[in-house]
Protein backbone atom coordinates (compact mmCIF):
# COMPACT_ATOMS: atom_id res chain seq x y z
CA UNK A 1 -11.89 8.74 -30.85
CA UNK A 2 -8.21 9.77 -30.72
CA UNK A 3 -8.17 11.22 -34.21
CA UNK A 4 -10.93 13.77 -32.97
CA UNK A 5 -9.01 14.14 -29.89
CA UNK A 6 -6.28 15.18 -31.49
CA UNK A 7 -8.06 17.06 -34.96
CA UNK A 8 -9.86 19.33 -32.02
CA UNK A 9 -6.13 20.25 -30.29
CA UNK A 10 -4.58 20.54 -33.52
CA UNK A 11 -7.15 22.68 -34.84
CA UNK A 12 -7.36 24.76 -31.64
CA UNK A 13 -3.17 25.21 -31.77
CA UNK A 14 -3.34 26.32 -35.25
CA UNK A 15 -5.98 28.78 -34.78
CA UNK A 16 -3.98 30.08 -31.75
CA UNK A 17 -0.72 30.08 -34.15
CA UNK A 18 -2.55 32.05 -36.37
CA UNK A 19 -3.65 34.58 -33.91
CA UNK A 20 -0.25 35.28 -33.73
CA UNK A 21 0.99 35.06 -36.45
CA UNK A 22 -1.98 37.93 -37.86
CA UNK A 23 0.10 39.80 -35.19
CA UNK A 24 3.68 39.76 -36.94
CA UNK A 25 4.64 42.42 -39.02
CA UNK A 26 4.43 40.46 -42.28
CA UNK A 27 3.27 40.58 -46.04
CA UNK A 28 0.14 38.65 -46.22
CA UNK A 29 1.88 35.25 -48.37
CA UNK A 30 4.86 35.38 -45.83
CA UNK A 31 1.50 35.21 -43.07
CA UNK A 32 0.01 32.34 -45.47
CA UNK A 33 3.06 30.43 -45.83
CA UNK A 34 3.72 30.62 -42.01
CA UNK A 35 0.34 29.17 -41.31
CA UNK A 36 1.06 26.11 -43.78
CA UNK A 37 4.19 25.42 -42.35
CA UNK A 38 2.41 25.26 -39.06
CA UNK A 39 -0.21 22.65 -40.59
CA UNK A 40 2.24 20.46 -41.99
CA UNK A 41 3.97 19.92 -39.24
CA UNK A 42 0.83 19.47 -36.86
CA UNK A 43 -0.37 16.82 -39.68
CA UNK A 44 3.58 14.79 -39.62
CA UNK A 45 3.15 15.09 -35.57
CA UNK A 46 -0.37 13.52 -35.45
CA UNK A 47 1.16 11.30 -38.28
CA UNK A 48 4.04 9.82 -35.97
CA UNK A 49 1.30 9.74 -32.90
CA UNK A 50 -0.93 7.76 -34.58
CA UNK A 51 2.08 5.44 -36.04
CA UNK A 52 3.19 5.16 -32.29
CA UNK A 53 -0.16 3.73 -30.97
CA UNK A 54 -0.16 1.10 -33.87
CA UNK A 55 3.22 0.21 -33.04
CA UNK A 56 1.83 -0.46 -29.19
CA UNK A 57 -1.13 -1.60 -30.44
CA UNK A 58 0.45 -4.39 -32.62
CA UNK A 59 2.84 -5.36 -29.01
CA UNK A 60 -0.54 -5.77 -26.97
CA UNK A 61 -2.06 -8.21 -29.47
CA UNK A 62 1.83 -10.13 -29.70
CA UNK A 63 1.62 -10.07 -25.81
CA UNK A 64 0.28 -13.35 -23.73
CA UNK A 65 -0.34 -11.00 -21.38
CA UNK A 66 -4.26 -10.11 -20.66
């Protein structure tokens, strides 16, 4: 559930990011390599989010707490 959560914002920004970018006075490759810059470092952020709610995930099962 979180990974679509986050797939449908991520896609969202990078279609936004794109908009603009389309905007920018640029050659079409300096466009293209914009874009994958912008998609690598969605993918490393939803990376480290998902490594985050592992980390808190392993703590709750650690915890005596209910």
């Amino acid at each position: 559930m979180l990974g679509k959560l986050f797939s449908a914002g991520a896609g969202e920004l990078i279609k936004n990011v794109g908009g603009v970018i389309d905007n920018l006075h640029t050659s079409k490759e300096e466009k293209l390599a914009a874009e994958l810059k912008v998609k690598e470092l969605v993918a490393s952020y939803e990376a480290e989010m998902q490594k985050q709610v592992t980390e808190r995930w392993k703590m709750d099962m650690q915890s005596d707490s209910w």
